[in-house]
Protein backbone atom coordinates (compact mmCIF):
# COMPACT_ATOMS: atom_id res chain seq x y z
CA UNK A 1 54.39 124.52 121.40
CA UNK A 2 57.52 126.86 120.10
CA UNK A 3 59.93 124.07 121.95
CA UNK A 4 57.88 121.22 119.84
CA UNK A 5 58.39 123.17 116.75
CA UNK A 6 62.28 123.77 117.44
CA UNK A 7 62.86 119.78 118.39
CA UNK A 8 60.95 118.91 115.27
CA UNK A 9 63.35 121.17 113.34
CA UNK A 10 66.60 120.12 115.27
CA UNK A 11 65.27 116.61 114.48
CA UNK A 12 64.66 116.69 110.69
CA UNK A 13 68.08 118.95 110.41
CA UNK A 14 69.97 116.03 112.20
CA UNK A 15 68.25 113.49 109.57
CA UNK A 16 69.20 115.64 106.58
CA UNK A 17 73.02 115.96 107.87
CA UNK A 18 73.53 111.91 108.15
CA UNK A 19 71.79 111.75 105.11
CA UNK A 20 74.45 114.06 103.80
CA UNK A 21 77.50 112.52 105.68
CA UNK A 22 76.36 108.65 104.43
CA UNK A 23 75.78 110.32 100.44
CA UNK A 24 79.52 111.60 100.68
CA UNK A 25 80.81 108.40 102.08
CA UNK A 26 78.95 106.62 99.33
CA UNK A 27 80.51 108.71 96.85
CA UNK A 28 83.84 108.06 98.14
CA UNK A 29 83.93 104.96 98.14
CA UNK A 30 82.30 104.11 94.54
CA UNK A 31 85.41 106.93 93.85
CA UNK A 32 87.70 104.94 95.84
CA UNK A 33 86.00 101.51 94.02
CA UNK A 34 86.12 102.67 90.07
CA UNK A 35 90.10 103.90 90.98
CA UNK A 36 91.49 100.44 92.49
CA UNK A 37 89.31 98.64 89.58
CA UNK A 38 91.24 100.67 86.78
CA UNK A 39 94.35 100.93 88.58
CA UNK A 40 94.31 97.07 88.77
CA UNK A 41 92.47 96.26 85.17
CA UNK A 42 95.69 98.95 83.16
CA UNK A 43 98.22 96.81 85.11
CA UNK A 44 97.01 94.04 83.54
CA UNK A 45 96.74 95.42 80.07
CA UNK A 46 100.48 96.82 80.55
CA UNK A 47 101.58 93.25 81.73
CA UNK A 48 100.04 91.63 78.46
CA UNK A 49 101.12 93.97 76.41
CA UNK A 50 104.77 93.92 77.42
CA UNK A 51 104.49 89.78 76.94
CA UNK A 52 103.66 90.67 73.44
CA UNK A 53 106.23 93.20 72.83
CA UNK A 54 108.86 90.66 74.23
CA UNK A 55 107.65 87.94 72.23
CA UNK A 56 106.93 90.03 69.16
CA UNK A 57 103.99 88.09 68.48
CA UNK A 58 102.06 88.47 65.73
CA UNK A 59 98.00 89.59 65.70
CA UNK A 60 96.41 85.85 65.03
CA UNK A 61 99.18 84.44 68.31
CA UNK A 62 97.80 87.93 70.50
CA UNK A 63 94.44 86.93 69.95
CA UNK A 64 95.18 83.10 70.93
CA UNK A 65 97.23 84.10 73.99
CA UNK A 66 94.41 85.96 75.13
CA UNK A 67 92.00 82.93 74.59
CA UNK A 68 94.26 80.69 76.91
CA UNK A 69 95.11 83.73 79.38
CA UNK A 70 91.18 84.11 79.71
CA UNK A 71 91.08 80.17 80.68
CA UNK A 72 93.69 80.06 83.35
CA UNK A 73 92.71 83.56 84.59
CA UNK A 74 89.03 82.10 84.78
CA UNK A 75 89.84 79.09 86.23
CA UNK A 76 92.28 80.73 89.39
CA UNK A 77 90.01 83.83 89.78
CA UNK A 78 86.59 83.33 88.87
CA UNK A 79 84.47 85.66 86.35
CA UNK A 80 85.75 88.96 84.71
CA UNK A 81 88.66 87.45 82.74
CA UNK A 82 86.69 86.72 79.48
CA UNK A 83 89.01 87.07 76.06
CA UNK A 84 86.73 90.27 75.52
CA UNK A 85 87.80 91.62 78.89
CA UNK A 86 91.75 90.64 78.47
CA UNK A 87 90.89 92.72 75.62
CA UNK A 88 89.62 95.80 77.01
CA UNK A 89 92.23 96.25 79.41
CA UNK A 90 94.86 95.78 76.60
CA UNK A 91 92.84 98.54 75.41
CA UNK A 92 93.07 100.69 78.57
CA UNK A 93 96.75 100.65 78.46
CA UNK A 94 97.10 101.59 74.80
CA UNK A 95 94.59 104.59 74.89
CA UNK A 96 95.70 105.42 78.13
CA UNK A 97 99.37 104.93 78.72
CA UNK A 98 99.77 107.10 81.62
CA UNK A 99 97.59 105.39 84.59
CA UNK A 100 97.33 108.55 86.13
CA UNK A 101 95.12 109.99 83.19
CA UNK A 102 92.21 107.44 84.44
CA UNK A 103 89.39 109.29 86.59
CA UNK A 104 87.54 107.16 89.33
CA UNK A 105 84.56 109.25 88.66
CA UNK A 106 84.26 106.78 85.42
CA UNK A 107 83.18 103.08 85.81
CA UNK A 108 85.27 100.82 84.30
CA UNK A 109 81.91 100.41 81.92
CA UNK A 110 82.49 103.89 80.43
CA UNK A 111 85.95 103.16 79.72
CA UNK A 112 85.05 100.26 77.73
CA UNK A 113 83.25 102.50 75.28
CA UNK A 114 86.04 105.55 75.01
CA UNK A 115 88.75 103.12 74.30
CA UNK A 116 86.42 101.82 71.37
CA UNK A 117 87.33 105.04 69.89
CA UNK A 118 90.55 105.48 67.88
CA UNK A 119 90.80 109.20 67.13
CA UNK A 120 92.43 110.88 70.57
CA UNK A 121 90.19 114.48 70.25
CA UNK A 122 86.98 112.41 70.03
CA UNK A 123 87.58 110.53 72.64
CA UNK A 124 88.84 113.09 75.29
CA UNK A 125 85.56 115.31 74.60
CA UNK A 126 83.22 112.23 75.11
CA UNK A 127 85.28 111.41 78.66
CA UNK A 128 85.17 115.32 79.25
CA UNK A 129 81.32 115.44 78.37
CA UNK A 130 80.75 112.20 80.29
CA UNK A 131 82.44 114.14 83.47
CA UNK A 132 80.96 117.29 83.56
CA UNK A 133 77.79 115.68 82.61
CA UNK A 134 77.66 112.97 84.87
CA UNK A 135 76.78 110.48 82.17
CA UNK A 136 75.68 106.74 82.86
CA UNK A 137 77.82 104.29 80.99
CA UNK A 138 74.06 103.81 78.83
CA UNK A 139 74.17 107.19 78.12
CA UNK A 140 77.65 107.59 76.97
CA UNK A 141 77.15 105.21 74.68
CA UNK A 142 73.91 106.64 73.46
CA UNK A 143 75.83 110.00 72.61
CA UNK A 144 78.73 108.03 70.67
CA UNK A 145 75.79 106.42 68.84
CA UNK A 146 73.88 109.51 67.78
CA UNK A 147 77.53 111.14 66.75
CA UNK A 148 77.15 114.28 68.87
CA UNK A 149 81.24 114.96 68.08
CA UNK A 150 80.56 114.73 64.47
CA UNK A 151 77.49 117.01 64.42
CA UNK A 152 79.52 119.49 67.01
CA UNK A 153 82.03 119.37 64.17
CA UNK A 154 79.57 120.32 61.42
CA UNK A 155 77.84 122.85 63.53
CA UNK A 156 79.17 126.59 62.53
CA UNK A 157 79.32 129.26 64.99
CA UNK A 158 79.02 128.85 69.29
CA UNK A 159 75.20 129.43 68.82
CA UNK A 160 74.54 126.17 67.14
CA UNK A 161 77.00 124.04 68.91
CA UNK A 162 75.23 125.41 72.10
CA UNK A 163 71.81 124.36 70.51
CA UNK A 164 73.36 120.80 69.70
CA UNK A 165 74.40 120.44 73.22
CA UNK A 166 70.80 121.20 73.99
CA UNK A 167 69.52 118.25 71.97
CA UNK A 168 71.79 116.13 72.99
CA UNK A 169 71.11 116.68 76.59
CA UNK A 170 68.05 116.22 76.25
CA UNK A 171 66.19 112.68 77.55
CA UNK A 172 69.52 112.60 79.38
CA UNK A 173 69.70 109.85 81.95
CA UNK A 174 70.52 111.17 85.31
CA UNK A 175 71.99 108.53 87.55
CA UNK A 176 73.08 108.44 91.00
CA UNK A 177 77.00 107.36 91.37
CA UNK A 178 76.82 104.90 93.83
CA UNK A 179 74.65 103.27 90.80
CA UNK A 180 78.11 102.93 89.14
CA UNK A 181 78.82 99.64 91.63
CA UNK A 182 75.98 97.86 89.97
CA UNK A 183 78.23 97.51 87.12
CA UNK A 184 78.70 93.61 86.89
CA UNK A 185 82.52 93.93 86.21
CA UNK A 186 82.61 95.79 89.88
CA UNK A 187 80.71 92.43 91.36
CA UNK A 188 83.57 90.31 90.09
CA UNK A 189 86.03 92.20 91.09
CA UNK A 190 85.21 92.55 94.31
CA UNK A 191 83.62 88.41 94.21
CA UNK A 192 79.75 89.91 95.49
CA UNK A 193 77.37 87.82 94.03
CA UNK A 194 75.73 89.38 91.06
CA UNK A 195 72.16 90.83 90.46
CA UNK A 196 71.09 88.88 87.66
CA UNK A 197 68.16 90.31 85.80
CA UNK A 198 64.51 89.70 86.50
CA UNK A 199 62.45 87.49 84.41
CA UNK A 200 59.29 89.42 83.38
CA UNK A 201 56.57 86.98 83.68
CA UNK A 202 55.88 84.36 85.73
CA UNK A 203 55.16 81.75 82.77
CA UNK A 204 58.87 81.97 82.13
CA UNK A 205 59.66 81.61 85.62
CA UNK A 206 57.58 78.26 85.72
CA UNK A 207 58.94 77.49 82.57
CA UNK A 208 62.43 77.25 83.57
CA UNK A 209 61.50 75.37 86.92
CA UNK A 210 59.46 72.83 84.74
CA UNK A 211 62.16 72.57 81.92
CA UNK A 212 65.43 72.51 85.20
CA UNK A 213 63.31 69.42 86.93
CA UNK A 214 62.32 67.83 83.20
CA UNK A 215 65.65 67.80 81.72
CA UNK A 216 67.08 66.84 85.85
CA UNK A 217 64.73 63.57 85.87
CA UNK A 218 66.61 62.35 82.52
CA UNK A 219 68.97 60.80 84.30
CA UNK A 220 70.63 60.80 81.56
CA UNK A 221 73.97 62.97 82.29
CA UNK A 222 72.24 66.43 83.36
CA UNK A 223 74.18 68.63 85.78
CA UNK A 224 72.61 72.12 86.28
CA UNK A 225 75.09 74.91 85.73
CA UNK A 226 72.45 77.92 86.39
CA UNK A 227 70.06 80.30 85.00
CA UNK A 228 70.67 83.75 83.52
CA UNK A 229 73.93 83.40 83.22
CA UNK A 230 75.88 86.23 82.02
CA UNK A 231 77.90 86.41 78.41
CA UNK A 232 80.01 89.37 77.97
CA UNK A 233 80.74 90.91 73.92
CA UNK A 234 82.92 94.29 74.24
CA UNK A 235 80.81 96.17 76.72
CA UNK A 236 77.45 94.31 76.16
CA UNK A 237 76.36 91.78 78.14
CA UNK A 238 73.83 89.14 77.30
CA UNK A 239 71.74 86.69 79.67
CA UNK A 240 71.27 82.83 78.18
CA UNK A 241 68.52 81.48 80.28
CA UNK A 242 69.70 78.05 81.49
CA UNK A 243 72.87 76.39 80.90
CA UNK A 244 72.87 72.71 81.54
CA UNK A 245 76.07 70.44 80.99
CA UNK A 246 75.85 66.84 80.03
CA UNK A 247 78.90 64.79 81.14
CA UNK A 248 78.23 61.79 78.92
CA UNK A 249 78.32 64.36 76.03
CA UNK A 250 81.08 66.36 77.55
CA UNK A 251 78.91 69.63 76.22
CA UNK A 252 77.17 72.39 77.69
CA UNK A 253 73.25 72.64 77.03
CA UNK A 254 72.28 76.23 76.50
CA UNK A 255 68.57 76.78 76.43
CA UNK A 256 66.73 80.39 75.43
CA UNK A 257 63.26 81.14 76.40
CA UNK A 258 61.10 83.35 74.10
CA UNK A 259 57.48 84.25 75.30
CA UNK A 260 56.70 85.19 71.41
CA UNK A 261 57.41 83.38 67.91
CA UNK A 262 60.37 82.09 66.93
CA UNK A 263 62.32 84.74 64.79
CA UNK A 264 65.60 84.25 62.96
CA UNK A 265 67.46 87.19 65.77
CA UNK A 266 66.82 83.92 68.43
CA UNK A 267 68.66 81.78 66.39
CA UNK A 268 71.34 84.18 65.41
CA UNK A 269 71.62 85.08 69.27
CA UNK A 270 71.96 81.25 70.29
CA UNK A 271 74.44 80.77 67.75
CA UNK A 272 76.66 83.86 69.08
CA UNK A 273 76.18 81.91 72.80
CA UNK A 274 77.03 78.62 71.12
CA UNK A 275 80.19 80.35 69.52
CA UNK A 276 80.97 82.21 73.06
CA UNK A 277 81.02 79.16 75.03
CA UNK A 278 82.84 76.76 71.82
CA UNK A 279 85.87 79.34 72.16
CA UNK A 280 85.64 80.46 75.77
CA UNK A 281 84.06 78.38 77.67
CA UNK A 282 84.66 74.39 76.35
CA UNK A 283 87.88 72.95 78.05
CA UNK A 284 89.87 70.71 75.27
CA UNK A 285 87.87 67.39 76.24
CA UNK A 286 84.69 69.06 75.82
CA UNK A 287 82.38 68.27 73.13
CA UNK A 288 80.74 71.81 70.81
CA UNK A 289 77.88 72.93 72.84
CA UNK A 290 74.34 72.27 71.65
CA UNK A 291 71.75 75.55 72.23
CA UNK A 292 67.90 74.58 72.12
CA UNK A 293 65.32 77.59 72.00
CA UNK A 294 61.85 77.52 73.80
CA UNK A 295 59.15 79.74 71.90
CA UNK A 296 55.71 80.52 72.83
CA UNK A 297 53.12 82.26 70.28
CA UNK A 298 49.52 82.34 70.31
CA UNK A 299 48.77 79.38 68.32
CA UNK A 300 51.56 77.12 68.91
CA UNK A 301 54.24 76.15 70.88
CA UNK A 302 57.58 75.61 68.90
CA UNK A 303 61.05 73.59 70.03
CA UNK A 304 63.71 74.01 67.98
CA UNK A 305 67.29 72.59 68.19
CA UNK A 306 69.83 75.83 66.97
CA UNK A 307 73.04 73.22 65.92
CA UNK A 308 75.21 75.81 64.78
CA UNK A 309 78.61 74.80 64.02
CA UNK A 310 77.98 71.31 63.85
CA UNK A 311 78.45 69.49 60.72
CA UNK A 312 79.50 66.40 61.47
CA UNK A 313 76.03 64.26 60.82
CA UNK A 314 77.21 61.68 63.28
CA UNK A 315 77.70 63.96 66.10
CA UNK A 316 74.33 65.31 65.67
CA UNK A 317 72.53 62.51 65.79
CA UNK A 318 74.96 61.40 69.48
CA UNK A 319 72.78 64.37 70.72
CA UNK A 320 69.38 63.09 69.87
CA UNK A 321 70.10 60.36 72.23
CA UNK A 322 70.27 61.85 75.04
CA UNK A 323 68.66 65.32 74.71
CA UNK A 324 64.89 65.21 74.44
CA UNK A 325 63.24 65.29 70.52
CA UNK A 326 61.03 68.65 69.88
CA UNK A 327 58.07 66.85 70.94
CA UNK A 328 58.89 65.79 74.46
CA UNK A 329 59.85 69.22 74.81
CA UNK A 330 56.68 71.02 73.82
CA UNK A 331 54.95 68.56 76.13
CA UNK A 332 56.25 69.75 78.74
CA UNK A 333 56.16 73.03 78.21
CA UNK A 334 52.32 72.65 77.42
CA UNK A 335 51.67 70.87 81.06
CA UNK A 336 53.53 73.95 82.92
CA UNK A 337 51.43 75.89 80.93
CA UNK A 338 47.99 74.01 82.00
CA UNK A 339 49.65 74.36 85.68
């Protein structure tokens, strides 16, 4: 019995070492992952920043440049090159001149927000905080948001600064660092195919395999691009449900499906896609891209075509023949819901 007891403990001691060996070699190497990503992403900052400085261009000609860099970047290398990234790292080399400053116990996500900040003190404590603290990228940004450096600031004597360190700690997300590779700007980096987000119910599911095979049967020009596909603003990323393109149109189809009413946010979201892929996206030949939301409420169902920056009454009316009027749409969305 005693030699039972002593293998079960040798046994669950070996577990709890491997455990331990595989939770340090996880950690190094989401270390060894965040360092090569920033090492690589303040080169390129330094490299466009250096073009500008030799060609002394001017703001409206930086922000061009990094339109057409994002292109041809996109084009050779895939995802990750966006004019809002190009940005960023610009950033990363101007708030952080010295490469060597840049810890790989950061994601390049937490970056993203410190280099938002201008004033040097404010940022060091929030990438000091988010260190010893062992923030999430979320949760850095949540303290920014609630101003915890401000209300440090305005907080006389150690004993309330301690008590605002309390609060702020507080509802604290604790994350594990090997979460840190999740980050989406890691997947691209390293080309692993990205975890796109879950839809929540399984009427939008159907609704997106009813709309894909709808809009597919056309014939009329349809090329599925894919679903959920990922739009990138600062450190923010968004999801637009399905993107089509239409080659007779030369235009991209964004759809957006809402399981409630339609409220003015949707459109004002579909326009910021519409503007995303107009400046980013569209090569020269291409046509502005059209969105179209989906929107489910208790009552009714409701199509509605979001033509934001198009005024020309001619090109609007090039789309209604070949994109399906409000009315074919709700049909179908009304037979995958009787399915």
């Amino acid at each position: 019995m005693d030699i039972k007891k002593n293998y079960t403990y040798n046994f669950e001691s070996l577990v709890e070492k491997i455990k331990e060996i595989v939770a340090i070699a996880r950690q190094d190497t989401v270390y060894h992952i965040n360092t090569e990503l920033l090492k690589t992403y303040w080169e390129i900052g330094r490299q466009i920043v250096e073009h500008e400085q030799k060609g002394k261009l001017r703001a409206e000609y930086g922000e061009q440049l990094l339109i057409t860099l994002s292109r041809h970047l996109a084009k050779a290398l895939g995802k990750g090159f966006s004019r809002s990234n190009l940005q960023n790292m610009r950033g990363l080399y101007v708030s952080y001149p010295k490469c060597q400053a840049l810890s790989g116990k950061l994601s390049w996500s937490h970056y993203c927000e410190l280099i938002s900040i201008e004033d040097n003190d404010k940022r060091s404590f929030y990438e000091k905080e988010a260190l010893s603290s062992k923030w999430s990228a979320r949760e850095l940004q949540r303290q920014i948001d609630s101003s915890l450096f401000e209300r440090l600031l305005l907080s006389a004597g150690a004993a309330n600064k301690e008590k605002v360190m309390k609060l702020a700690r507080k509802g604290q997300e604790i994350n594990r660092a090997s979460d840190m590779v999740k980050d989406p700007y890691v997947f691209e980096f390293l080309g692993i195919p990205e975890e796109k987000p879950l839809l929540e119910k399984e009427l939008e599911c159907r609704l997106i395999r009813q709309i894909e095979d709808f809009l597919l049967e056309l014939g009329k020009g349809f090329m599925f691009v894919g679903s959920q596909q990922r739009v990138t603003l600062g450190n923010k990323h968004y999801y637009v449900d399905m993107v089509f393109y239409n080659k007779i149109l030369h235009a991209y189809v964004l759809i957006d499906l809402k399981s409630g009413r339609l409220d003015p946010e949707h459109i004002g979201k579909m326009n910021m896609y519409l503007n995303y892929y107009k400046t980013e996206v569209n090569e020269e030949s291409d046509s502005a891209p059209v969105g179209i939301i989906l929107c489910r409420d208790k009552n009714s169902i409701a199509a509605e075509y979001a033509l934001g920056g198009i005024n020309n009454q001619l090109f609007a009316s090039k789309y209604t023949l070949y994109l399906p009027d409000k009315e074919v749409l709700i049909s179908q969305v009304k037979k995958a819901l009787k399915e």
